[in-house]
N, C-alpha and C. Protein backbone atom coordinates (compact mmCIF):
# COMPACT_ATOMS: atom_id res chain seq x y z
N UNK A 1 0.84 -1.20 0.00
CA UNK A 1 0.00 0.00 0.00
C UNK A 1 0.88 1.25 0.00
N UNK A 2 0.41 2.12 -0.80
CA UNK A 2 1.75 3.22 -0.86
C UNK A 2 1.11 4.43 0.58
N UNK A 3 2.11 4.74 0.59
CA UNK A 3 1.92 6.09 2.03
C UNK A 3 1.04 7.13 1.20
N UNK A 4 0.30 7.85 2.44
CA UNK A 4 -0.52 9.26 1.57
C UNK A 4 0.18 10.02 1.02
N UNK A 5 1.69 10.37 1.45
CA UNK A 5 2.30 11.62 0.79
C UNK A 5 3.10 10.85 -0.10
N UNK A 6 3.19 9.72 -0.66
CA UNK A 6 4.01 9.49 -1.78
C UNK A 6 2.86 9.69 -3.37
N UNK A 7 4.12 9.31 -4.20
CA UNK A 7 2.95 9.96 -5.38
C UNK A 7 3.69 8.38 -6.49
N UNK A 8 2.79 8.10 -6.95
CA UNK A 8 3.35 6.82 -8.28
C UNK A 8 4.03 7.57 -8.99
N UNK A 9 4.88 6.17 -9.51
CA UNK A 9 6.40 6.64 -10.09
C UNK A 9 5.66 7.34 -11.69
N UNK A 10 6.58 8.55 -12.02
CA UNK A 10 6.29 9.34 -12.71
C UNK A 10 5.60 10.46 -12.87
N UNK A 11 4.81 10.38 -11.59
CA UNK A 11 4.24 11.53 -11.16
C UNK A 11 4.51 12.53 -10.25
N UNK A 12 4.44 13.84 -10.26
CA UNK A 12 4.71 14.55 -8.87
C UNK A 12 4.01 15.01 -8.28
N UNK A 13 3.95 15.81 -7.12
CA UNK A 13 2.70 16.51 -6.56
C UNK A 13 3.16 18.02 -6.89
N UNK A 14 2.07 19.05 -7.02
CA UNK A 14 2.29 20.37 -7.36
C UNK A 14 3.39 20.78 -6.00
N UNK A 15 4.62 21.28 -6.93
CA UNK A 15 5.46 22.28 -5.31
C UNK A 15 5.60 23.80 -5.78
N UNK A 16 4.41 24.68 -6.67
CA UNK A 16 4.56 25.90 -6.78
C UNK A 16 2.92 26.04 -6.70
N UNK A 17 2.62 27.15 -6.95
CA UNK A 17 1.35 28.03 -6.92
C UNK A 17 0.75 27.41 -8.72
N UNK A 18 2.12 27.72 -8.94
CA UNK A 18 1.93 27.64 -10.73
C UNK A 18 1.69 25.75 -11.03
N UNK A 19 2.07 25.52 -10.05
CA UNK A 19 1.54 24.20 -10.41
C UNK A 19 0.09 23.49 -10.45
N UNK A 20 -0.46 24.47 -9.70
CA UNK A 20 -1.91 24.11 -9.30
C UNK A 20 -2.61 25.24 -10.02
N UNK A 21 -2.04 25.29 -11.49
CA UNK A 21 -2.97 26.52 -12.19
C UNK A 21 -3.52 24.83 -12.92
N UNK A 22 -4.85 25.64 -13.73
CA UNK A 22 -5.35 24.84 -14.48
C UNK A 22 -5.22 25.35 -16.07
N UNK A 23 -4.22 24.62 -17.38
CA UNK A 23 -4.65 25.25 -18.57
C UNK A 23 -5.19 24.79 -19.26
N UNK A 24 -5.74 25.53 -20.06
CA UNK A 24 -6.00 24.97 -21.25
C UNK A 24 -6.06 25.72 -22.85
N UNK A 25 -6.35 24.76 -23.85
CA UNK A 25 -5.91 25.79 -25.22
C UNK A 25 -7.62 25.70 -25.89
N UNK A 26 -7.84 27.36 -26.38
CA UNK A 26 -9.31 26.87 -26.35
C UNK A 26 -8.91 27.24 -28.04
N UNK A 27 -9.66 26.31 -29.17
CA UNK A 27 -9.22 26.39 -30.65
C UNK A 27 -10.31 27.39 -30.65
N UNK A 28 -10.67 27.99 -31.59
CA UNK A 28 -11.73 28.81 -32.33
C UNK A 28 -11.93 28.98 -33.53
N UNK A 29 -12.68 29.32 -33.44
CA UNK A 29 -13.19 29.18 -35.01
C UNK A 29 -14.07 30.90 -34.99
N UNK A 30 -13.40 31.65 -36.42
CA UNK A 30 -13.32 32.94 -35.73
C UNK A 30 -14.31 33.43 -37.13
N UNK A 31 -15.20 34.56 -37.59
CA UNK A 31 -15.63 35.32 -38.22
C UNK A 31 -14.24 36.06 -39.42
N UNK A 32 -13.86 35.51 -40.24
CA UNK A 32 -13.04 35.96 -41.53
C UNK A 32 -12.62 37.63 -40.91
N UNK A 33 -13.60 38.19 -41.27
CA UNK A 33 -13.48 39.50 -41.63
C UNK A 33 -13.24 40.06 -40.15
N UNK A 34 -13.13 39.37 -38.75
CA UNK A 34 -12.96 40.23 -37.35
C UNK A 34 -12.12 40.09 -36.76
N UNK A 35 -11.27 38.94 -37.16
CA UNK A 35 -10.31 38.16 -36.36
C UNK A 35 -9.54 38.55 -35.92
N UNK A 36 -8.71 39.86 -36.51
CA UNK A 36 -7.92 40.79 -35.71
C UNK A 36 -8.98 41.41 -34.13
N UNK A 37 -9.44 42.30 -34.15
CA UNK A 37 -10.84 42.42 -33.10
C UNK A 37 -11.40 41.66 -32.17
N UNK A 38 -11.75 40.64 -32.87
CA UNK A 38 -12.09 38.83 -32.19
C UNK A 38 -10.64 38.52 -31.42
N UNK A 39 -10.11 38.68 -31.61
CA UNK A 39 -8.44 38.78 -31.21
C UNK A 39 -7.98 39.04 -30.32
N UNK A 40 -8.33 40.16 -30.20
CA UNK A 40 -7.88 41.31 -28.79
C UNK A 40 -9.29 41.61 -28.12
N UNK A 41 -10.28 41.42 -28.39
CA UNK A 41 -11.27 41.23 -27.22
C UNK A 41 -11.11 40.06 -26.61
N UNK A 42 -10.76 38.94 -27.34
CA UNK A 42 -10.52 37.68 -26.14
C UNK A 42 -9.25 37.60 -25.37
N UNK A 43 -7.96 38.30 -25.95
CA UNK A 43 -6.66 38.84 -25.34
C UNK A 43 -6.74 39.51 -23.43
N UNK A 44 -8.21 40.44 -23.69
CA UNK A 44 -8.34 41.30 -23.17
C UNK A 44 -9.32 40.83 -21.87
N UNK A 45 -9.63 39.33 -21.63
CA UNK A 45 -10.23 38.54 -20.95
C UNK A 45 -9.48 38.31 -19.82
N UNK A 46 -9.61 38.50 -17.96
CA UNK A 46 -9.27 38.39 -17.37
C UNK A 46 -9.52 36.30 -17.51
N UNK A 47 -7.66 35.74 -17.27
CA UNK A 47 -7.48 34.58 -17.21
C UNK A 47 -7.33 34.01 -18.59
N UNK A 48 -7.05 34.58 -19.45
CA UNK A 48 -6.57 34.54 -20.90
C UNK A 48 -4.99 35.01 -20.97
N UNK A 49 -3.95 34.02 -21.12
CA UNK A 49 -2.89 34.36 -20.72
C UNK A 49 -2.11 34.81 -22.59
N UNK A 50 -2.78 34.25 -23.36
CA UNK A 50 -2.04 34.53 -25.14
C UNK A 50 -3.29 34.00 -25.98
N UNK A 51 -3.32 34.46 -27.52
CA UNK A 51 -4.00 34.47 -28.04
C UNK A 51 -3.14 34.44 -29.22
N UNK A 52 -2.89 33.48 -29.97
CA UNK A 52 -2.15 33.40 -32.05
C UNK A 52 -3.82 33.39 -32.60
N UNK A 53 -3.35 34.33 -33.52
CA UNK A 53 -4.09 33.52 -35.25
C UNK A 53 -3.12 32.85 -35.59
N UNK A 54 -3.80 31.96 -36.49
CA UNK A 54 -2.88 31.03 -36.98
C UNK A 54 -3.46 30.26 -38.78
N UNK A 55 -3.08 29.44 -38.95
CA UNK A 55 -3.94 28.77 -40.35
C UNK A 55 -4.36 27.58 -40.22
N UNK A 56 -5.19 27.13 -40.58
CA UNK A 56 -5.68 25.81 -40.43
C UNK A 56 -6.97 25.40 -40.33
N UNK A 57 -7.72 24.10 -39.47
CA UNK A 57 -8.84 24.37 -38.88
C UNK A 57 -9.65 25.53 -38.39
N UNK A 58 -8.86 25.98 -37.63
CA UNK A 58 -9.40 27.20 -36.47
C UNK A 58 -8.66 28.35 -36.63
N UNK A 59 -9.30 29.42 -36.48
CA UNK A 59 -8.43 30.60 -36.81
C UNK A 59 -7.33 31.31 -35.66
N UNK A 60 -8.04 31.36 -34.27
CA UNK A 60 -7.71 31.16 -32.89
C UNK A 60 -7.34 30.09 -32.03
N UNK A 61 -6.33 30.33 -31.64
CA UNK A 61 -5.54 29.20 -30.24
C UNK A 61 -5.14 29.77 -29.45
N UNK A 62 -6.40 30.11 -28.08
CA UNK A 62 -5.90 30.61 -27.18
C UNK A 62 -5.63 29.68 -25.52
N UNK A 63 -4.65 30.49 -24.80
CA UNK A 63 -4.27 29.72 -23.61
C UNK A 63 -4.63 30.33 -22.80
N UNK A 64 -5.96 29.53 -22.09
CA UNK A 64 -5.80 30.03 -20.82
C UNK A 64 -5.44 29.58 -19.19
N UNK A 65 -5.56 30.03 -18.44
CA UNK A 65 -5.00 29.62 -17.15
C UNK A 65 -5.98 29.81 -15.98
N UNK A 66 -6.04 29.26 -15.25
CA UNK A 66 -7.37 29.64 -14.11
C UNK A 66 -7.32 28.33 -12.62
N UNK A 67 -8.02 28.47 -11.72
CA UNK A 67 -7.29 28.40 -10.62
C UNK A 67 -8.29 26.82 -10.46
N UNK A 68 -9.29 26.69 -10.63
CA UNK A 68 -10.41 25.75 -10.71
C UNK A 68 -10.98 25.16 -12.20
N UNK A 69 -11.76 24.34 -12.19
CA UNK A 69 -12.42 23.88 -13.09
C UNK A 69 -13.85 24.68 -13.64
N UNK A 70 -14.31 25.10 -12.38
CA UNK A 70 -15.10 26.00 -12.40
C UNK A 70 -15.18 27.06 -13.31
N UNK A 71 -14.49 27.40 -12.88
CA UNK A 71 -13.66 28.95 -13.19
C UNK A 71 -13.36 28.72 -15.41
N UNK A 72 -13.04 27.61 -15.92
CA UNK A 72 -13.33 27.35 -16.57
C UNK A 72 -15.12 27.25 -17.43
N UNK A 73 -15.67 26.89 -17.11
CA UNK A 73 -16.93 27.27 -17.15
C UNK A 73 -17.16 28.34 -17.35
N UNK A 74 -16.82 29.20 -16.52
CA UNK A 74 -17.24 30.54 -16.50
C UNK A 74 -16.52 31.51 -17.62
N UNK A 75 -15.60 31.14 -17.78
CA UNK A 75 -14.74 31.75 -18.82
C UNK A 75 -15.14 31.00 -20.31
N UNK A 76 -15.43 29.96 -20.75
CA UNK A 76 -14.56 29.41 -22.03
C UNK A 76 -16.22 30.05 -22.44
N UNK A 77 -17.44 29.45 -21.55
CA UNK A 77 -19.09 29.60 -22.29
C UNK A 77 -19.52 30.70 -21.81
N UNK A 78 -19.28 31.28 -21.17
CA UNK A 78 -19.55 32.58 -20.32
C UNK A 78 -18.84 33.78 -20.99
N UNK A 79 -17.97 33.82 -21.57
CA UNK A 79 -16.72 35.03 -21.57
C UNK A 79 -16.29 35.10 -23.26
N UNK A 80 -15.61 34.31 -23.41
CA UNK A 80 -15.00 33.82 -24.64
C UNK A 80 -16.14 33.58 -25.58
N UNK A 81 -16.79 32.42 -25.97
CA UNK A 81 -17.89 32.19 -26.45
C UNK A 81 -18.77 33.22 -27.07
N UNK A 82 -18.89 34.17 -26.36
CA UNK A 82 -20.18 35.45 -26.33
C UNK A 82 -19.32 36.69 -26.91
N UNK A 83 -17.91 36.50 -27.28
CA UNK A 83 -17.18 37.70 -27.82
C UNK A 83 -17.42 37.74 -29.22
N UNK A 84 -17.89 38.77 -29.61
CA UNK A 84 -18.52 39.20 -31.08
C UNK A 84 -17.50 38.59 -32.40
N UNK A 85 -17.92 38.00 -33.29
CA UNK A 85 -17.02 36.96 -34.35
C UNK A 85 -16.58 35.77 -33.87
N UNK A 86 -16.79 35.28 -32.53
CA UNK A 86 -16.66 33.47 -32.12
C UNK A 86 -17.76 32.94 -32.92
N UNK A 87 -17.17 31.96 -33.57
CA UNK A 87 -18.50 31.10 -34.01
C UNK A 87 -18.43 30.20 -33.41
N UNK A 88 -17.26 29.44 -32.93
CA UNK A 88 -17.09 28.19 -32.45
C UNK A 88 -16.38 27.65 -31.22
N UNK A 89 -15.87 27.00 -30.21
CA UNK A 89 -14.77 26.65 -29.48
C UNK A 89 -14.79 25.20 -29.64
N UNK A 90 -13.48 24.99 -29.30
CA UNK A 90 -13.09 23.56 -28.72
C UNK A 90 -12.43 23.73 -27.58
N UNK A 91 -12.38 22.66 -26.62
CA UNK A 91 -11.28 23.02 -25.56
C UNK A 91 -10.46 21.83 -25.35
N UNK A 92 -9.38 21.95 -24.69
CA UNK A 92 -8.19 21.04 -24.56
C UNK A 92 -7.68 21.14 -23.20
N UNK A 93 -8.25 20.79 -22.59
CA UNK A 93 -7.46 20.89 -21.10
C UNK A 93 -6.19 20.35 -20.93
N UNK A 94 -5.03 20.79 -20.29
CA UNK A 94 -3.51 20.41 -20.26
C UNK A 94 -3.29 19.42 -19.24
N UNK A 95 -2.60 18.18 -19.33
CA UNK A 95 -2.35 17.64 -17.90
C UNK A 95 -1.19 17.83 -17.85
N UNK A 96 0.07 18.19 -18.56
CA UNK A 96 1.09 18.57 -18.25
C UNK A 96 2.08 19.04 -19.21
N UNK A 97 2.96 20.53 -18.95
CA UNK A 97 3.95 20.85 -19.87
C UNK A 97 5.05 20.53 -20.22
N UNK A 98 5.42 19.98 -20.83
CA UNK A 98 7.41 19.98 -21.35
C UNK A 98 8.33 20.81 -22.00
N UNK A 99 9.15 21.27 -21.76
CA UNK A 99 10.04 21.91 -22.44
C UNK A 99 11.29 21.68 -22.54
N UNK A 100 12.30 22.20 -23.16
CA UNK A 100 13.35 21.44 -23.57
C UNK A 100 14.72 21.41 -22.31
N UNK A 101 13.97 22.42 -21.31
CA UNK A 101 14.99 22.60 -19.99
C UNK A 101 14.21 21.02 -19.14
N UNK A 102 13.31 20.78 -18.81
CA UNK A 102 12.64 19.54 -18.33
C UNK A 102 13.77 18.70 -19.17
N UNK A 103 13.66 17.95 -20.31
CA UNK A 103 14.32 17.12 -21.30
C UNK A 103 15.49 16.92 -20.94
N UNK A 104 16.33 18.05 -21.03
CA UNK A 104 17.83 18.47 -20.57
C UNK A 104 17.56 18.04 -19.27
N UNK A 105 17.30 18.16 -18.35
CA UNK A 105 17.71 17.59 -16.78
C UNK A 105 16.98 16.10 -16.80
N UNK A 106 16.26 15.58 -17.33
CA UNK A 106 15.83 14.47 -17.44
C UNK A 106 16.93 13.45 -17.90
N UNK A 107 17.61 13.98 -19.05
CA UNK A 107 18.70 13.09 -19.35
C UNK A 107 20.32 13.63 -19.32
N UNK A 108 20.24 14.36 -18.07
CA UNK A 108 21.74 14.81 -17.82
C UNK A 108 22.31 13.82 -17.19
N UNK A 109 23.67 13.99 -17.42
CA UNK A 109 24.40 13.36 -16.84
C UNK A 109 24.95 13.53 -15.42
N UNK A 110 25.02 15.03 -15.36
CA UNK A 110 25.32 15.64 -14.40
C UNK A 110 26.44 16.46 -14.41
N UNK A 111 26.84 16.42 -15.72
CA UNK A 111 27.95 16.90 -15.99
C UNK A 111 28.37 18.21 -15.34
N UNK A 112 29.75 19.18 -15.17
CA UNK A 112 29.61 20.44 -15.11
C UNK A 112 30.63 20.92 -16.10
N UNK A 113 29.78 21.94 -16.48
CA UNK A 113 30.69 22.61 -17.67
C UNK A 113 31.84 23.81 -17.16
């Protein structure tokens, strides 16, 4: 039986503030002609941390961040959704980030330079 404060191998428990954010990337699907506008009104969303146009499916991929699940709710159909030229969302909730400094200490040696 494992102890309460241990965590299964590969996993950790949050040890920052920032760890216990919740993200996610919401796609959109934006009005042609507003998307600049559509853009920066959803930019301009408390708990909206970035916002690309981009090409593809969806015209919008934005990230946001928020403290609950809740709080999601309230933002993606509440906030986002209702900003003039959304036609559409998807959402993607994050279970975890990587980057290439993670990678690098994952397979260091330990070397010192």
């Amino acid at each position: 039986m494992m102890a309460a404060d241990t965590a299964p191998l590969g996993w950790a428990y949050p040890n920052s503030l920032e760890d216990n954010v919740i993200t996610a990337f919401v796609l959109i699907r934006a009005a042609a002609e507003s998307i600049p506008e559509t853009a920066q009104a959803i930019a301009d969303i408390d708990g909206v941390v970035e916002v690309y146009s981009c090409a593809g499916d969806v015209d919008l991929i934005t990230m946001v961040k928020v403290a609950e699940h809740e709080d999601l709710a309230a933002l993606i159909p509440g906030k986002i959704s209702r900003v003039d030229g959304v036609l559409d969302t998807d959402t993607h909730i994050a279970f975890r980030s990587y980057s290439s400094a993670d990678t690098d200490a994952a397979f260091s040696l330990g070397a010192q330079e």
